[in-house]
N, C-alpha and C. Protein backbone atom coordinates (compact mmCIF):
# COMPACT_ATOMS: atom_id res chain seq x y z
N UNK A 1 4.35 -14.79 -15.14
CA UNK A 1 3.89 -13.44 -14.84
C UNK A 1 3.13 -13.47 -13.52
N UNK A 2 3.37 -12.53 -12.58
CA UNK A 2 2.48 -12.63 -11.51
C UNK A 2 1.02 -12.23 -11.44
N UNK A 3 0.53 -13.07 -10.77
CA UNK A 3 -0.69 -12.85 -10.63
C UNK A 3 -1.26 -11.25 -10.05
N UNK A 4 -2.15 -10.44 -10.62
CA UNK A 4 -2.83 -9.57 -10.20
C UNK A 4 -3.71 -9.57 -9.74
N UNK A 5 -3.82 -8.18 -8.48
CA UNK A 5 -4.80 -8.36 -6.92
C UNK A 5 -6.02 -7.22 -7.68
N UNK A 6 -6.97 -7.67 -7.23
CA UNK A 6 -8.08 -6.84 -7.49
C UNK A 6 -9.19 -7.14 -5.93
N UNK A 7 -9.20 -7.06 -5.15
CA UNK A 7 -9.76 -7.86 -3.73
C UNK A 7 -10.89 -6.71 -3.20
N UNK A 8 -11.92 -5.42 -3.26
CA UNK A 8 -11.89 -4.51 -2.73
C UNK A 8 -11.49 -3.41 -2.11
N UNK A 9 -10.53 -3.38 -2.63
CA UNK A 9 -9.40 -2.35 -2.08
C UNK A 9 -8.41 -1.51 -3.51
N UNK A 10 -8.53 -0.64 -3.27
CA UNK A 10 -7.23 0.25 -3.89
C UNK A 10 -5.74 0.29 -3.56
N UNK A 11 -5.05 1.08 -4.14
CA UNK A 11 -3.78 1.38 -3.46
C UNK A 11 -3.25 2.74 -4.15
N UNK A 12 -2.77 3.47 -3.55
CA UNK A 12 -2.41 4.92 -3.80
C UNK A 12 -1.43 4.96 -4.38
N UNK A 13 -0.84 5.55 -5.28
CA UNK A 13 -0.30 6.06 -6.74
C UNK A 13 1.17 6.05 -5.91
N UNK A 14 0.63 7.29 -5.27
CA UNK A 14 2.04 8.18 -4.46
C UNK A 14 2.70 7.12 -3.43
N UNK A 15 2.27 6.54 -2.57
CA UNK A 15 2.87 5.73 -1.69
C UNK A 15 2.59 4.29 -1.30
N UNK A 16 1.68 3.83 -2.35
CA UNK A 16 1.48 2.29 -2.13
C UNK A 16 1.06 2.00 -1.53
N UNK A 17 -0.08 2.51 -0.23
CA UNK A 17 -0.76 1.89 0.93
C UNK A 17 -1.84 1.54 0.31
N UNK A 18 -2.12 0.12 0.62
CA UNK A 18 -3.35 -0.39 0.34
C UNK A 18 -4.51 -0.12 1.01
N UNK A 19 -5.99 0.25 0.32
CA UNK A 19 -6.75 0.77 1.55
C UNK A 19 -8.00 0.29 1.05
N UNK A 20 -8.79 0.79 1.84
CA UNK A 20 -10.32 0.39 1.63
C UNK A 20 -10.95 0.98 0.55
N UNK A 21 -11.92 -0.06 -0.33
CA UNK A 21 -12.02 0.67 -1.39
C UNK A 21 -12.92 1.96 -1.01
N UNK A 22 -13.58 1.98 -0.40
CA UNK A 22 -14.08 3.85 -0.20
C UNK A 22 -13.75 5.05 0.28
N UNK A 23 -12.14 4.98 0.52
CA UNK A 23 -11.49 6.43 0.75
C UNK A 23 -11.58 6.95 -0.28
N UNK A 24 -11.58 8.40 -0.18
CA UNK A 24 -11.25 9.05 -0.90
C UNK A 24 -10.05 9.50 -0.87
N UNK A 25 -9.47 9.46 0.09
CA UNK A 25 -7.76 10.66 0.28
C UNK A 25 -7.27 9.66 0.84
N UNK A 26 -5.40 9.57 0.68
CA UNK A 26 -4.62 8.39 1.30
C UNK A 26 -4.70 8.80 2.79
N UNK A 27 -4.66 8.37 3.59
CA UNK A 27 -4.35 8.75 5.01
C UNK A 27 -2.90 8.69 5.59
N UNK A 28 -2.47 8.31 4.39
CA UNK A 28 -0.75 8.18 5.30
C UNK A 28 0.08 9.57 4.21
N UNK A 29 -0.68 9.82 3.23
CA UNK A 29 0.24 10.95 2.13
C UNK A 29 -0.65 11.75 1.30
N UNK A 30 -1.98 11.65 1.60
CA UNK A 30 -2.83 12.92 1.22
C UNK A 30 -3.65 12.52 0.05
N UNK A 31 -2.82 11.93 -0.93
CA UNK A 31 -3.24 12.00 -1.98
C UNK A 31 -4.53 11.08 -2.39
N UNK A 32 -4.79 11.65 -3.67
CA UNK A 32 -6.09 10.97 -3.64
C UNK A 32 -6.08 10.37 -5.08
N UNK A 33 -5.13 10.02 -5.66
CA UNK A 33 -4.82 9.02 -7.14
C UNK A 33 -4.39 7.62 -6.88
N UNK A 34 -5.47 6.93 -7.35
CA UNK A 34 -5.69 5.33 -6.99
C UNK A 34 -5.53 4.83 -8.05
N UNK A 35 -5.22 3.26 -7.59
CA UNK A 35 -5.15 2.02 -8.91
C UNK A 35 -5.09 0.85 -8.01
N UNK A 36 -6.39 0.57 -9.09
CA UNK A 36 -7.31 -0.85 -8.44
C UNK A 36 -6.16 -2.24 -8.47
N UNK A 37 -5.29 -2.18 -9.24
CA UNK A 37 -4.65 -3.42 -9.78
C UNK A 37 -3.12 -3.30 -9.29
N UNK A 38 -2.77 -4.75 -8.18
CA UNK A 38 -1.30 -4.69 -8.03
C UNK A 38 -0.72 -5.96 -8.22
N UNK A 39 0.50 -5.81 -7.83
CA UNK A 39 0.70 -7.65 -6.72
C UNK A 39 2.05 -7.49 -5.83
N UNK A 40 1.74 -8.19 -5.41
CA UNK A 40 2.60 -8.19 -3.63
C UNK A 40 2.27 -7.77 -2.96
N UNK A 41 2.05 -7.85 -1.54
CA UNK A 41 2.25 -6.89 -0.65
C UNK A 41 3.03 -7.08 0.72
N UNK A 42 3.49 -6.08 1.77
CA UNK A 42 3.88 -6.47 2.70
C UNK A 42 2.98 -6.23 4.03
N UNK A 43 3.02 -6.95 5.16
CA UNK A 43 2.15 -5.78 6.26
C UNK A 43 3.22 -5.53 6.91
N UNK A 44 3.24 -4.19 7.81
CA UNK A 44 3.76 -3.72 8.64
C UNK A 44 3.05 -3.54 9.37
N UNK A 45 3.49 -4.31 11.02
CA UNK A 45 2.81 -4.26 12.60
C UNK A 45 3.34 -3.39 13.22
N UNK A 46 4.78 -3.68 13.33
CA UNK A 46 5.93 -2.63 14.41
C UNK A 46 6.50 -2.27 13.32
N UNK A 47 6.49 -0.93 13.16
CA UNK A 47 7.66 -0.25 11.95
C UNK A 47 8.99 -0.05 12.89
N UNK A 48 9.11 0.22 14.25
CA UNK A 48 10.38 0.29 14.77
C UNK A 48 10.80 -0.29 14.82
N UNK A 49 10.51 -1.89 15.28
CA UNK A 49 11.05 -2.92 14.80
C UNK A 49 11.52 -3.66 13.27
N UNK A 50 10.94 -3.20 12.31
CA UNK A 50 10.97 -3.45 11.23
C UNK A 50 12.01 -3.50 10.04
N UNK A 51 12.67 -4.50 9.78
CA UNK A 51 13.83 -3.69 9.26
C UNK A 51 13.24 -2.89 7.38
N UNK A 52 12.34 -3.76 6.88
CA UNK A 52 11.96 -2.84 5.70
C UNK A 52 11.16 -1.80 5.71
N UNK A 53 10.51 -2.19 6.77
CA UNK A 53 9.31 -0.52 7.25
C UNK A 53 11.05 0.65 7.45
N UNK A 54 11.88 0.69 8.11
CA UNK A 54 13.34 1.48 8.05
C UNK A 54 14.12 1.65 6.81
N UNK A 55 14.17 0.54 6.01
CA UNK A 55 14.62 0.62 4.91
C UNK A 55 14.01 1.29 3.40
N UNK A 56 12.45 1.21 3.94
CA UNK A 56 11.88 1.86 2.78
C UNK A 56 10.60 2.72 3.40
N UNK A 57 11.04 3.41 4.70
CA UNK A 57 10.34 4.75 5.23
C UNK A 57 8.73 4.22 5.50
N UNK A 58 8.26 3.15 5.46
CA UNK A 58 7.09 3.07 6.04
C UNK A 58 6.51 2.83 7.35
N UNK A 59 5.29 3.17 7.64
CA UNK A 59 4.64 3.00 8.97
C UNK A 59 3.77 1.44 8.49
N UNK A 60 3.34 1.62 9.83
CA UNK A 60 1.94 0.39 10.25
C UNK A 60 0.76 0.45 8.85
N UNK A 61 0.71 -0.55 8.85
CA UNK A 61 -0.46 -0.78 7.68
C UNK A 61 0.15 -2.16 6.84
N UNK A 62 -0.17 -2.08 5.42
CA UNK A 62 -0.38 -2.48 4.56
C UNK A 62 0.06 -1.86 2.82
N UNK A 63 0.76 -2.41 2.55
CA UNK A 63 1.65 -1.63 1.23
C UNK A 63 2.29 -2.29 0.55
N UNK A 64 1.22 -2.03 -0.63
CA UNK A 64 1.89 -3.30 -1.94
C UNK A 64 3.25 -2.90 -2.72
N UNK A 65 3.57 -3.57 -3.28
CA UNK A 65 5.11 -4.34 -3.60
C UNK A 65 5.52 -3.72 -5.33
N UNK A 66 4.19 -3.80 -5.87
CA UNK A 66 4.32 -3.27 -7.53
C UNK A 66 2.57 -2.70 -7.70
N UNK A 67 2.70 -1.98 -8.43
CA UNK A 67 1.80 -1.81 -9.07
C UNK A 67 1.10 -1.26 -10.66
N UNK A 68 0.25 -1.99 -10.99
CA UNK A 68 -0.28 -1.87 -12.87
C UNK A 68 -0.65 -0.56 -13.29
C-alpha cells in the first residue's frame, strides 16, 4: 500500500494542486475544499514543454497523483 503524505500542505478536492497549508481558496480553480492526505505527486516547471502538464491540462506548480 502506498505510503501517505501529510507534510504541511493540503491539496484541493477539485484539481489536485498541492498548496500551502494556509490558503484558503485554490489559486489555480477557486475552490476552497481540501484534503490533508495523498500520495504521489508530480512538479510541473514548463507546462509547454511538458508532455503530462498537455496530457492532463495542467500549469506550473505542484499536483498530486491520488488522493484519501
Amino acid at each position: 500500500m502506498p505510503k501517505k503524505r501529510t507534510i504541511n500542505r493540503k491539496v484541493c478536492r477539485n484539481c489536485k494542486a498541492i498548496l500551502p497549508y494556509n490558503v484558503v481558496k485554490c489559486p489555480y480553480c477557486g475552490s476552497s475544499d481540501f484534503v490533508e492526505e495523498y500520495a504521489g505527486f508530480v512538479i510541473i516547471i514548463n507546462s509547454e514543454r511538458s508532455q503530462i502538464a498537455r496530457e492532463k491540462n495542467l500549469k506550473e506548480g505542484i499536483w498530486a497523483i491520488k488522493l484519501f
